[in-house]
Each structure stands twice: as C-alpha cells, then as structure tokens.
C-alpha atoms as a PDB file:
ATOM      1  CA  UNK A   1      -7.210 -23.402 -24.359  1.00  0.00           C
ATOM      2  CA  UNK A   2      -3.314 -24.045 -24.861  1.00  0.00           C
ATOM      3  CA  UNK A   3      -1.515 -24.577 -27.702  1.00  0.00           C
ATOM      4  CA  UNK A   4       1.455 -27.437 -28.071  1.00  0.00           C
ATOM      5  CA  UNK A   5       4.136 -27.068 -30.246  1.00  0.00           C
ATOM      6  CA  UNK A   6       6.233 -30.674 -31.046  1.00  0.00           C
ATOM      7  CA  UNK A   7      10.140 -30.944 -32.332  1.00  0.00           C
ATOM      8  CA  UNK A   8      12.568 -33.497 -32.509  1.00  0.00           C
ATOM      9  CA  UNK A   9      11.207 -35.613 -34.295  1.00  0.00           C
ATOM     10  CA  UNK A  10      13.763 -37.358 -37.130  1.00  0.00           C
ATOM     11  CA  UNK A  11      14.965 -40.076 -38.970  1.00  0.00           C
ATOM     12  CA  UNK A  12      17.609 -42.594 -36.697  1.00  0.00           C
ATOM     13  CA  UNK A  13      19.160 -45.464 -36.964  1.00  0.00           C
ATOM     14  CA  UNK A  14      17.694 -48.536 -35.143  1.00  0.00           C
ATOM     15  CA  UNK A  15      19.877 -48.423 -31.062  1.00  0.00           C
ATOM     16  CA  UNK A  16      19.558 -44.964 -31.597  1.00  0.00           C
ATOM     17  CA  UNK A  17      18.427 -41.815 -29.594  1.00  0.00           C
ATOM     18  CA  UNK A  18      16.273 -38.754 -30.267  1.00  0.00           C
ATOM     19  CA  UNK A  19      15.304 -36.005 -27.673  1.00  0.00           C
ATOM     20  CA  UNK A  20      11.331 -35.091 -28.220  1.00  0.00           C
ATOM     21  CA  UNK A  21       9.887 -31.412 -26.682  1.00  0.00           C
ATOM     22  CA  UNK A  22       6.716 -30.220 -26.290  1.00  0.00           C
ATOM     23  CA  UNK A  23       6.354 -26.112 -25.586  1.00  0.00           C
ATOM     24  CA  UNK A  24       3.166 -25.149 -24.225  1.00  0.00           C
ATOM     25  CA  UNK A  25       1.879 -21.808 -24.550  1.00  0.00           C
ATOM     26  CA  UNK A  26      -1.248 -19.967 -23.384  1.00  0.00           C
ATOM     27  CA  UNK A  27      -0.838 -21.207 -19.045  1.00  0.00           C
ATOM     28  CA  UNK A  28       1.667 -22.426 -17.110  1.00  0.00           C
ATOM     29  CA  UNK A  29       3.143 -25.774 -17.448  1.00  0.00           C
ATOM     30  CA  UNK A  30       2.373 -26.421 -13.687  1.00  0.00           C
ATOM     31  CA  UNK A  31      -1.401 -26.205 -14.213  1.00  0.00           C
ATOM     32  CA  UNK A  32      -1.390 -29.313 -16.795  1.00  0.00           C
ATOM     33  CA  UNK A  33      -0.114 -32.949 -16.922  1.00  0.00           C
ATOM     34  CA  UNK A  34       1.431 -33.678 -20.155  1.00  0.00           C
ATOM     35  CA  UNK A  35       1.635 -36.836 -21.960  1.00  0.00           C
ATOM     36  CA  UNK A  36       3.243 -38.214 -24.843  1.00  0.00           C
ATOM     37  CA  UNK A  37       1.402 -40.210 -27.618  1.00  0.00           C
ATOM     38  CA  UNK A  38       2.372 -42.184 -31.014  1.00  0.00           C
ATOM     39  CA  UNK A  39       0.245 -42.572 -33.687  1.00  0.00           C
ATOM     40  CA  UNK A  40       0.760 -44.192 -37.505  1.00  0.00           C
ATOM     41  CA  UNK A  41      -0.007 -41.653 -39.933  1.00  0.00           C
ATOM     42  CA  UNK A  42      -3.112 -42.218 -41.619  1.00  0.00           C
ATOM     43  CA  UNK A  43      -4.867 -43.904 -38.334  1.00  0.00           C
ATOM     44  CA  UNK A  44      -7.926 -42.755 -37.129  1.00  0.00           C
ATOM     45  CA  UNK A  45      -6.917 -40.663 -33.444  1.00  0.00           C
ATOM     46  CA  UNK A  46      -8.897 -43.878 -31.903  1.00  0.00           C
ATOM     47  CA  UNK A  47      -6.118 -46.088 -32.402  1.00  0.00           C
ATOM     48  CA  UNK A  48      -3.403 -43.632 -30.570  1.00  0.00           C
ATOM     49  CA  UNK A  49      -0.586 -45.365 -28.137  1.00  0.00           C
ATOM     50  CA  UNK A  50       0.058 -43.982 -25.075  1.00  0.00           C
ATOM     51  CA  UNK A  51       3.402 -43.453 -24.589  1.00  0.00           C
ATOM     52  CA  UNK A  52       4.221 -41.430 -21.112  1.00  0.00           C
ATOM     53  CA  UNK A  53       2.706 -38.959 -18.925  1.00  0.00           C
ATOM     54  CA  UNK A  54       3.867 -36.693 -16.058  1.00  0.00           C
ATOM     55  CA  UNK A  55       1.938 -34.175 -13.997  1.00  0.00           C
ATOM     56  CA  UNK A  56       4.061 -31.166 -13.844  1.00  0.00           C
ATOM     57  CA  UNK A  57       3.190 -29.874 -10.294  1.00  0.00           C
ATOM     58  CA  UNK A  58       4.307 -33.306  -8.499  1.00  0.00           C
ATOM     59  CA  UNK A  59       6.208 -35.327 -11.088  1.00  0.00           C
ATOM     60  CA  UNK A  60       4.647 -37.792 -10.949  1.00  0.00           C
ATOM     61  CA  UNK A  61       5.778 -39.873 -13.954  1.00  0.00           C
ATOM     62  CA  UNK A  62       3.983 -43.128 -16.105  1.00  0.00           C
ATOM     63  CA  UNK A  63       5.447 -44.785 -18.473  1.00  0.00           C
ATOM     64  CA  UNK A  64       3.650 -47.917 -20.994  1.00  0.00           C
ATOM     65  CA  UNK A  65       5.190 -51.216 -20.787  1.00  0.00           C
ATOM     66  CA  UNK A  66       6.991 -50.764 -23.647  1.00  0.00           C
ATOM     67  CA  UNK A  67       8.636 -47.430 -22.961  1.00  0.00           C
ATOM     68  CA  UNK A  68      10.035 -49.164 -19.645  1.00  0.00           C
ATOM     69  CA  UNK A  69      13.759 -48.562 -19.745  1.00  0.00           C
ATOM     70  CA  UNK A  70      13.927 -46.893 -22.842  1.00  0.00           C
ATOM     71  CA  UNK A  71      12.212 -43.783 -22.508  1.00  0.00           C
ATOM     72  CA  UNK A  72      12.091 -40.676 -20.288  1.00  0.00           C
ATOM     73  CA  UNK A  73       9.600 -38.209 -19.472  1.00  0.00           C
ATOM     74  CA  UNK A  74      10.554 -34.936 -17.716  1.00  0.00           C
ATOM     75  CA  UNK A  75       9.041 -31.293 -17.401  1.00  0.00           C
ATOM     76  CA  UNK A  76      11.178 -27.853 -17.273  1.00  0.00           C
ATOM     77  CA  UNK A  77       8.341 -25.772 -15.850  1.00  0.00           C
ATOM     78  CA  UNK A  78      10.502 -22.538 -16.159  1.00  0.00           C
ATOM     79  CA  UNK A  79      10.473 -22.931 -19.706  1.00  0.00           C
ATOM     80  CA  UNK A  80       6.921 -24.879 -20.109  1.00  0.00           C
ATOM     81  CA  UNK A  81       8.517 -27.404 -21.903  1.00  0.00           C
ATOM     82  CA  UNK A  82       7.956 -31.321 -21.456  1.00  0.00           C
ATOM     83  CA  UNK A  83      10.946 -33.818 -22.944  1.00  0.00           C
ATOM     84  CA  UNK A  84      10.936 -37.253 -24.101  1.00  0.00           C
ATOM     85  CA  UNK A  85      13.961 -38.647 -24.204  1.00  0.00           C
ATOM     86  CA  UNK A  86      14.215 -41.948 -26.339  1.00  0.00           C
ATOM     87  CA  UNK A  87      17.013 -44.202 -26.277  1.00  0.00           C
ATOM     88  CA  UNK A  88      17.740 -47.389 -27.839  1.00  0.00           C
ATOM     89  CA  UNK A  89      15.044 -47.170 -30.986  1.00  0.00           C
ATOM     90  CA  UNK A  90      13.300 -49.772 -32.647  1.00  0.00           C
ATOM     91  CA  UNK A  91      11.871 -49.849 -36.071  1.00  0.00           C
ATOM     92  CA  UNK A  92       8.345 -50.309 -34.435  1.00  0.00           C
ATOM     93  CA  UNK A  93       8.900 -47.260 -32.931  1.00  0.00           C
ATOM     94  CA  UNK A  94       8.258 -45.172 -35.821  1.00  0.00           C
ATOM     95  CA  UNK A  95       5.265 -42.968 -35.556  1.00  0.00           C
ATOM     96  CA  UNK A  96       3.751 -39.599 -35.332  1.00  0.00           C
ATOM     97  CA  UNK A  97       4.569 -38.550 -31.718  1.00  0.00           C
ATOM     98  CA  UNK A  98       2.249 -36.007 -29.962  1.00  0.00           C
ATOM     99  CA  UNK A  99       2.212 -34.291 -27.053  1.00  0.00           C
ATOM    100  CA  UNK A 100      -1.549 -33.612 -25.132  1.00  0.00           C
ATOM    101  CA  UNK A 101      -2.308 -31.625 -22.207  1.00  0.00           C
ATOM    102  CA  UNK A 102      -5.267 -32.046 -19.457  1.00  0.00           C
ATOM    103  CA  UNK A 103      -5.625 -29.334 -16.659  1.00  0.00           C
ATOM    104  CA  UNK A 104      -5.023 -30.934 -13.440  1.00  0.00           C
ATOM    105  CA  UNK A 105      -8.656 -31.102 -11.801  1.00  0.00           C
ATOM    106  CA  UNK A 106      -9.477 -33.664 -14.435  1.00  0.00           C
ATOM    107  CA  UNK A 107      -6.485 -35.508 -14.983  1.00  0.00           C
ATOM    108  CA  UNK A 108      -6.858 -36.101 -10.748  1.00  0.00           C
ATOM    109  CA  UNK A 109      -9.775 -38.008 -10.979  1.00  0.00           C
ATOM    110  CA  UNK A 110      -8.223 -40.243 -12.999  1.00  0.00           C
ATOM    111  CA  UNK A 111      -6.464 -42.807 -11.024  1.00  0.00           C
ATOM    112  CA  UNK A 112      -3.097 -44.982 -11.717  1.00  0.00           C
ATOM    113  CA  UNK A 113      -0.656 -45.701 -14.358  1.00  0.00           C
ATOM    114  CA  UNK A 114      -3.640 -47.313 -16.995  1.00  0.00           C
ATOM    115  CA  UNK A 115      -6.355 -44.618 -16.398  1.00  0.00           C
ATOM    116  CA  UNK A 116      -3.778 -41.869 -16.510  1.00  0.00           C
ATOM    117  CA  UNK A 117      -2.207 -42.974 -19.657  1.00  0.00           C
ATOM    118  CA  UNK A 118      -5.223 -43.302 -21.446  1.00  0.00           C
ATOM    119  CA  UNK A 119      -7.849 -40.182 -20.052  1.00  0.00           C
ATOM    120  CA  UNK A 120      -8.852 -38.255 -22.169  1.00  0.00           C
ATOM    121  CA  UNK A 121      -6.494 -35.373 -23.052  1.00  0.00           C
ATOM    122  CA  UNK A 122      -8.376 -32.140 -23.901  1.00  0.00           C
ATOM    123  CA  UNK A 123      -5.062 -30.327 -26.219  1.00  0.00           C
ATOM    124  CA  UNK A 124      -3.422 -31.718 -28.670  1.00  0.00           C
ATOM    125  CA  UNK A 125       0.056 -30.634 -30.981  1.00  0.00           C
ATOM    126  CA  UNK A 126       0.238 -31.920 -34.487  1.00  0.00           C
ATOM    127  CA  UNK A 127       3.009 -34.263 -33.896  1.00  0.00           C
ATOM    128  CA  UNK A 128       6.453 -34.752 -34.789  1.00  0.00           C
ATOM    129  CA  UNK A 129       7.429 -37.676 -36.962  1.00  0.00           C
ATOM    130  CA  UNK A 130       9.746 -40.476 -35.957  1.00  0.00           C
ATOM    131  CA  UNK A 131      11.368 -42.819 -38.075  1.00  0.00           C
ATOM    132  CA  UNK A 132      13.455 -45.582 -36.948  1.00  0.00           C
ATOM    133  CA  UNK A 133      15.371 -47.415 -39.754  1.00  0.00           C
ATOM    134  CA  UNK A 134      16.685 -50.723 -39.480  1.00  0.00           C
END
C-alpha cells in the first residue's frame, strides 16, 4: 500500500492558474499510474470526475474532455511526484481534487482514454480543495 499526499489546492480567481502535486510514498512512482480526480464535498466517492491520468513508466498521458487545453498532467519520477497544472479556471471547476494510484499490471488491462480514466484506482489522498471564484 502507498500513501498520497495532495497540495496546491487554493482559492483563484476565475482565468486563473493553480499548480496541483501529488507525493507518493511507500514505492516508486514508476511502478504506478497516477490520476487526478474532482469531487464536490459532501458527494458520495460514486459520483467522482475523472480528471487526468498518466502512467509514469511510459507517459502516457489522458486527459477528460473538459480538461482538453486547460490542464496538464506530468510525473517527476525522481521525486515521486505527479503535477497538475491548471490554467484558465472556471467557477465549475471548484472541487475537492485527489490524486489515486493503481500499480501498473492492473491499470494495463485497462484499455484507452475512457477505461483508463475511470478503472478503478486502488490508493487514494484526501484531496486538496479548489475554489474558483467568479
């Protein structure tokens, strides 16, 4: 088991930009795809967005439709640490944001940007809470 640790996280104005990380400790970052989730506090974990994911040995990157152009994944193995970058807000975008992990093995036999998005991640950080004003 791995833990996930969440920060940067804050309160921006709507255009704005915000830098996410997620530090993973307990393996190596290269053994794990990583993916980024939002979630309204006080939803049950079913109703969870996917946001991003990228597999850390290949970098292999997937993004949901609407974090197209706006937001970036990327992985700093050296430092097992995953970023999302975030640019040009949106109120809407204000949620809990976590980070998951799922070993590599399993996240394989998932296949393509939908079933990649949305497997099922076995780790999970608490979040880090973004709020978007207008």
């Amino acid at each position: 088991e791995v833990q996930l640790v969440e920060s940067g996280g804050g309160l921006v104005q709507a255009g704005g930009s915000l830098r996410l990380s997620c530090i993973l400790s307990g393996s190596n970052l290269y053994n794990y795809a990583i993916a980024w989730f939002r979630l309204a506090p006080g939803k049950p974990t079913k109703e969870r967005e996917p946001v991003s994911c990228v597999s850390t040995w290949d970098g292999t990157k997937y993004y949901s439709d609407f974090a197209k152009g706006r937001f970036a994944i990327s992985s700093d193995n050296r430092m097992n640490v995953v970023y999302l970058q975030m640019k040009n807000l949106r109120p809407e975008d204000t949620d809990i944001y976590h980070c998951a992990a799922l070993i590599r093995p399993q996240w394989e036999i998932a296949r393509g940007e939908t079933e990649r998005l949305s497997v099922e991640y076995s780790d999970w950080g608490q979040g880090t809470q973004v709020t978007v004003s207008a």
